[in-house]
Protein backbone atom coordinates (compact mmCIF):
# COMPACT_ATOMS: atom_id res chain seq x y z
CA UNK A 1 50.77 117.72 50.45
CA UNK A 2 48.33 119.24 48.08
CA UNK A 3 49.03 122.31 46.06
CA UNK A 4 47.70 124.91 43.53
CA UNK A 5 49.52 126.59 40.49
CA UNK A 6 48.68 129.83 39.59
CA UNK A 7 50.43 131.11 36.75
CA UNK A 8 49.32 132.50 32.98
CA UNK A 9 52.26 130.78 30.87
CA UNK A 10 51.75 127.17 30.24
CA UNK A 11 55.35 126.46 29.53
CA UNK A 12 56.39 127.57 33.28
CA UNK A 13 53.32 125.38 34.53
CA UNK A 14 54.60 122.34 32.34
CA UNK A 15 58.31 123.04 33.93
CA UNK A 16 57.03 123.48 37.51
CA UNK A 17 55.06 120.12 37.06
CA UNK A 18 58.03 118.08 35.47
CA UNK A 19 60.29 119.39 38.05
CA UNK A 20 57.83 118.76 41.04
CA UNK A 21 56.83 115.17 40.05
CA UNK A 22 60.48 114.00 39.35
CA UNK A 23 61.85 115.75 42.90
CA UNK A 24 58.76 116.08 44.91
CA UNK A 25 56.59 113.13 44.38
CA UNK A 26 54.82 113.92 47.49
CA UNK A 27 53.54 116.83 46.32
CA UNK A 28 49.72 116.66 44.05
CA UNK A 29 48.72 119.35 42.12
CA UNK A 30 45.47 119.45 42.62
CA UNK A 31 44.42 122.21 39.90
CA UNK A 32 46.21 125.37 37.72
CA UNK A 33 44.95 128.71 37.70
CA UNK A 34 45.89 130.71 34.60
CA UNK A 35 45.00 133.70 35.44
CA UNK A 36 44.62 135.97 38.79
CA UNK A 37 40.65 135.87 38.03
CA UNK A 38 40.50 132.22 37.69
CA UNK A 39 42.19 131.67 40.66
CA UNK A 40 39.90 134.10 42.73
CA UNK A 41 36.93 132.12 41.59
CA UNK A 42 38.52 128.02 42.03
CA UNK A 43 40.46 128.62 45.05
CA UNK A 44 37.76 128.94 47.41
CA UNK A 45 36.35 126.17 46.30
CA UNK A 46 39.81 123.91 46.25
CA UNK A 47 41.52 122.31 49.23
CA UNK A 48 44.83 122.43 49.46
CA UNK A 49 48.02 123.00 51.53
CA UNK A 50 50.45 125.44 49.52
CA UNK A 51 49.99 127.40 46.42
CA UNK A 52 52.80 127.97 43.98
CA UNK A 53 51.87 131.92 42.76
CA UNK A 54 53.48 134.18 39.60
CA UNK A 55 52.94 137.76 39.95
CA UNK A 56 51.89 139.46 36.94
CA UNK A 57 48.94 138.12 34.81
CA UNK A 58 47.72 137.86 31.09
CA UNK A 59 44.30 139.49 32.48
CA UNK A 60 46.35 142.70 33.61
CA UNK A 61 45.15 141.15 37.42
CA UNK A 62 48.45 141.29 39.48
CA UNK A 63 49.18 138.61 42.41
CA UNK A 64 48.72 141.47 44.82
CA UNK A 65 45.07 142.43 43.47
CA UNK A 66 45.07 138.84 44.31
CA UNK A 67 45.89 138.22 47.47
CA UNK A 68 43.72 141.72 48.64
CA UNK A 69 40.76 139.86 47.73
CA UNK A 70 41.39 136.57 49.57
CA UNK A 71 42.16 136.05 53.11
CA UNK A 72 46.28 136.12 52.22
CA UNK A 73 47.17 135.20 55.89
CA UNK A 74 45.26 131.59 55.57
CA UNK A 75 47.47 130.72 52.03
CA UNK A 76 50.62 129.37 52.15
CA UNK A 77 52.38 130.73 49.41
CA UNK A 78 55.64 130.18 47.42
CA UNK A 79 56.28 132.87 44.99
CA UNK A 80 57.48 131.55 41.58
CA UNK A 81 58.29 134.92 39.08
CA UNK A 82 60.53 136.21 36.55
CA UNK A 83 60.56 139.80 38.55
CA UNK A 84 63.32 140.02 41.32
CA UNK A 85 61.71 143.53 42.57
CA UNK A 86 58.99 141.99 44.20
CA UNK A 87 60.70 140.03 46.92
CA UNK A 88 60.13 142.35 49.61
CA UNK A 89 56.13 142.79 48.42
CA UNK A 90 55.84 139.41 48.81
CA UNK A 91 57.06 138.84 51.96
CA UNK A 92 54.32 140.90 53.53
CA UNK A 93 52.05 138.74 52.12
CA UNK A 94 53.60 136.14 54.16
CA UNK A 95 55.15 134.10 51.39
CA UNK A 96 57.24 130.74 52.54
CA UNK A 97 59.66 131.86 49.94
CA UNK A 98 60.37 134.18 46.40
CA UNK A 99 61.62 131.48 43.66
CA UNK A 100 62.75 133.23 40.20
CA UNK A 101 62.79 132.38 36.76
CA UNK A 102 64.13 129.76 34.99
CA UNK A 103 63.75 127.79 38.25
CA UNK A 104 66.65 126.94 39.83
CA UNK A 105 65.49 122.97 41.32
CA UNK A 106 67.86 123.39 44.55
CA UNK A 107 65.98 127.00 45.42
CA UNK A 108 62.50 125.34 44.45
CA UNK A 109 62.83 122.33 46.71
CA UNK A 110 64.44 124.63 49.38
CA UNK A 111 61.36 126.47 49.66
CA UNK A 112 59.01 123.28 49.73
CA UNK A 113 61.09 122.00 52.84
CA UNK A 114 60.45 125.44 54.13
CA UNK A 115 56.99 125.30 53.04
CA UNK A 116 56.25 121.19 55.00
CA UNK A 117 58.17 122.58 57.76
CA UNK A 118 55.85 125.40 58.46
CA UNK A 119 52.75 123.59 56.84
CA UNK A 120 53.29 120.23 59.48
CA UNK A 121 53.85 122.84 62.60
CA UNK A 122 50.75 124.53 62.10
CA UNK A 123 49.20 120.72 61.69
CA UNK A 124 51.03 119.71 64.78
CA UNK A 125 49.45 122.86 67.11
CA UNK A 126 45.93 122.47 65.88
CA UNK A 127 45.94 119.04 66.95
CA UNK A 128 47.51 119.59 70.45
CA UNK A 129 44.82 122.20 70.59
CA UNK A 130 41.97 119.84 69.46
CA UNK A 131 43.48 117.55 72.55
CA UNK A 132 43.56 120.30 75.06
CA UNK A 133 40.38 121.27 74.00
CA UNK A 134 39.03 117.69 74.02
CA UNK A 135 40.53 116.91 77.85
CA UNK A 136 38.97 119.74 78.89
CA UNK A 137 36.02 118.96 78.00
CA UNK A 138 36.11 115.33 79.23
CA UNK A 139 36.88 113.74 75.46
CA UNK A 140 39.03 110.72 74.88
CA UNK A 141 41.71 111.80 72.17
CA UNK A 142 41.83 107.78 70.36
CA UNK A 143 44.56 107.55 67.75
CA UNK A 144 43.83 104.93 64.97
CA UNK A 145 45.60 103.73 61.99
CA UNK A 146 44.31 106.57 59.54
CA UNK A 147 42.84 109.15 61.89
CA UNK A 148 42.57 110.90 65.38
CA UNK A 149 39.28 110.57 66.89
CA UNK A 150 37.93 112.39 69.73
CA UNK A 151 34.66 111.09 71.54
CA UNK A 152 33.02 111.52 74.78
CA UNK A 153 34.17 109.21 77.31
CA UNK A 154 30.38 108.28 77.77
CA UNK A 155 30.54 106.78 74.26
CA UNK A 156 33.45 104.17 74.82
CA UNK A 157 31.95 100.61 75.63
CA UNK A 158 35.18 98.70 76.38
CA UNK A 159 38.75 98.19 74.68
CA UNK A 160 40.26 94.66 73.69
CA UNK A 161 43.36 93.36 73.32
CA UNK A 162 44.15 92.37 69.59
CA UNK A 163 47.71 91.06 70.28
CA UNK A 164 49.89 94.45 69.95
CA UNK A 165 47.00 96.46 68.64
CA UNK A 166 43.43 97.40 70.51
CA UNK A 167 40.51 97.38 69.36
CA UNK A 168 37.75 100.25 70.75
CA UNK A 169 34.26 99.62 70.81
CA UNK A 170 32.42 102.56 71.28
CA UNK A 171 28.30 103.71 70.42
CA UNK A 172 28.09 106.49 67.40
CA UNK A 173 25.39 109.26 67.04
CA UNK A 174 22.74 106.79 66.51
CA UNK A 175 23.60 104.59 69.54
CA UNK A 176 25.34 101.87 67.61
CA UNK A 177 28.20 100.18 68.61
CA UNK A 178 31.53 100.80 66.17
CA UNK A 179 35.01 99.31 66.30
CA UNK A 180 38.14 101.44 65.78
CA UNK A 181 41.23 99.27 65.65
CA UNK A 182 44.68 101.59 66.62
CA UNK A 183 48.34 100.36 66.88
CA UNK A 184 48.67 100.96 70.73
CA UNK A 185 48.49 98.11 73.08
CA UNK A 186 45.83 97.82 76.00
CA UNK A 187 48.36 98.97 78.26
CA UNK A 188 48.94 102.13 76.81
CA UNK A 189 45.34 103.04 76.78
CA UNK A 190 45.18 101.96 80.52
CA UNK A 191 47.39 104.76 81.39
CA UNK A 192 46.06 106.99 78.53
CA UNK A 193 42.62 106.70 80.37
CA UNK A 194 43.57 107.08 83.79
CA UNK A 195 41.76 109.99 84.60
CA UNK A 196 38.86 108.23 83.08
CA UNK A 197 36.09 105.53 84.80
CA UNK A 198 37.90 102.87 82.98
CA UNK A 199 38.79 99.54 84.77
CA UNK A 200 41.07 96.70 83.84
CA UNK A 201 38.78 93.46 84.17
CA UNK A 202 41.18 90.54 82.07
CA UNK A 203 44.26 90.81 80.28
CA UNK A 204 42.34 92.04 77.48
CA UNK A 205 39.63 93.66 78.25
CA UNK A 206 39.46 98.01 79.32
CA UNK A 207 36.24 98.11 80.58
CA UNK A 208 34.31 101.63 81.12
CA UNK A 209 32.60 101.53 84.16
CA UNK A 210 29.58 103.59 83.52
CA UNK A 211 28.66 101.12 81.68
CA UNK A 212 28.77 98.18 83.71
CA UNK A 213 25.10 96.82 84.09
CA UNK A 214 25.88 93.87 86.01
CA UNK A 215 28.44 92.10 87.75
CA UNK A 216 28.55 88.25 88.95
CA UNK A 217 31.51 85.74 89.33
CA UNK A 218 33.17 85.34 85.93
CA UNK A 219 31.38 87.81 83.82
CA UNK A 220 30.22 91.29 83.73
CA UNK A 221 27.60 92.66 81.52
CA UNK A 222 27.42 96.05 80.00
CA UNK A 223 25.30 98.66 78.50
CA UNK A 224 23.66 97.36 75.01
CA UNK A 225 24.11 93.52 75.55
CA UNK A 226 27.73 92.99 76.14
CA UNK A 227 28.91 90.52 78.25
CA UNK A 228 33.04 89.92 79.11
CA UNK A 229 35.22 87.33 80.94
CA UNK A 230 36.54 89.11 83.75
CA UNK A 231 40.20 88.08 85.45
CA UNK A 232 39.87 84.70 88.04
CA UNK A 233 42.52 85.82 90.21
CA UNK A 234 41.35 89.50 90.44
CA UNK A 235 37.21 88.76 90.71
CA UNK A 236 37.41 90.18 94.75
CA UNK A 237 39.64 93.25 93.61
CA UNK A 238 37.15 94.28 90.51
CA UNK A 239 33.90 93.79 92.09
CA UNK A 240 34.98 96.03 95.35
CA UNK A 241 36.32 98.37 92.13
CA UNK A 242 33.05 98.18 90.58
CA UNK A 243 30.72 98.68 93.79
CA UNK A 244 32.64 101.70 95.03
CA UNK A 245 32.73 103.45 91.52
CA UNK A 246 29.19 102.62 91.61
CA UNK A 247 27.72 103.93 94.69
CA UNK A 248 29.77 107.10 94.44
CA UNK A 249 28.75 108.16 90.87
């Protein structure tokens, strides 16, 4: 999780630090603001999850002048001051949580639970709305190693089998075929894809139909040169597959 420091008095920045990297290793600080000016000016150009925020500022620029001048409602925000009588200010500002000093560790790491809990949910329904919105729009949602991928199911080539993994073949912007491997078997993806023209031909090949070019006893040829062994003891059952998909697209 990345995050921002904002806060005029290096010694609290130097404490925040030592206390984050030997508790919360999984947290990078990514830059410090030292003053409520500063941070106006970097922020917007930053990215990053949370932002640990003092309130009152060398440069006489409060973290409510702040906050007025930057769309509050996107930050994430854990309040780290020496004033107690700005808890309630802060919380319609929609801070995670009010942290006072001298830091108490227990209430800091409290509010950075509170902070990945909130921070992961709001992850969590933007990607179940990029996959409602990519269904709907006749997408394949394709989970790889290292990232989510949605593409047009007009893009995807064929799947194969890579022992417990698959590997996707599909065509990018300029028409070339790429490879994404992902840790679900060819099985899943079956089922994943059902809605989809996609067509088991062999144990380990997921074949998209619309771009079957040719068909003729043990091999079928797609779209951009590809040719693939198709199952012996299903040839019948795939080419009455292929011909019906065919003539009714």
């Amino acid at each position: 999780m990345k995050a921002v420091i904002v806060e005029d008095e290096k010694l609290s920045v130097l404490n925040l630090e030592k206390i984050l990297q030997e508790y919360a290793p999984d947290i990078e600080i990514v830059d410090v603001c030292y003053s409520g000016r500063e941070a106006i000016e970097k922020l917007p150009l930053l990215t990053f999850d949370l932002v640990f925020l003092d309130i009152q500022f060398n440069d006489d620029f409060d973290a409510f002048e702040m906050l007025k001048a930057w769309k509050w409602d996107k930050l994430q925000i854990i309040f780290v001051t020496s004033y107690n009588d700005f808890a309630l200010k802060a919380f319609k500002f929609n801070a995670i949580d009010y942290v006072t000093k001298p830091i108490d560790k227990d209430d800091l790491l409290r509010a950075i639970e509170k902070a990945k809990s909130k921070i992961f949910r709001k992850e969590e329904l933007e990607q179940l709305l990029q996959t409602i919105n990519a269904l709907h729009n006749k997408q394949l949602v394709i989970k790889g190693q290292n990232k989510t991928v949605f593409l047009p199911a007009s893009q995807v080539l064929y799947l194969k089998a890579e022992k417990e993994y698959s590997a996707i073949h599909y065509l990018d912007e300029q028409n070339q075929i790429k490879e994404l491997f992902t840790s679900r078997h060819l099985g899943y993806w079956e089922n994943e894809f059902r809605e989809f023209p996609f067509l088991r031909v062999h144990k380990s090949f997921l074949v998209n139909m619309e771009h079957i070019v040719a068909y003729g006893g043990r091999f079928i040829k797609l779209s951009h040169g590809t040719r693939l062994e198709v199952a012996r003891d299903r040839r019948k059952e795939i080419e009455m597959k292929i011909l019906t998909y065919k003539t009714q697209s």
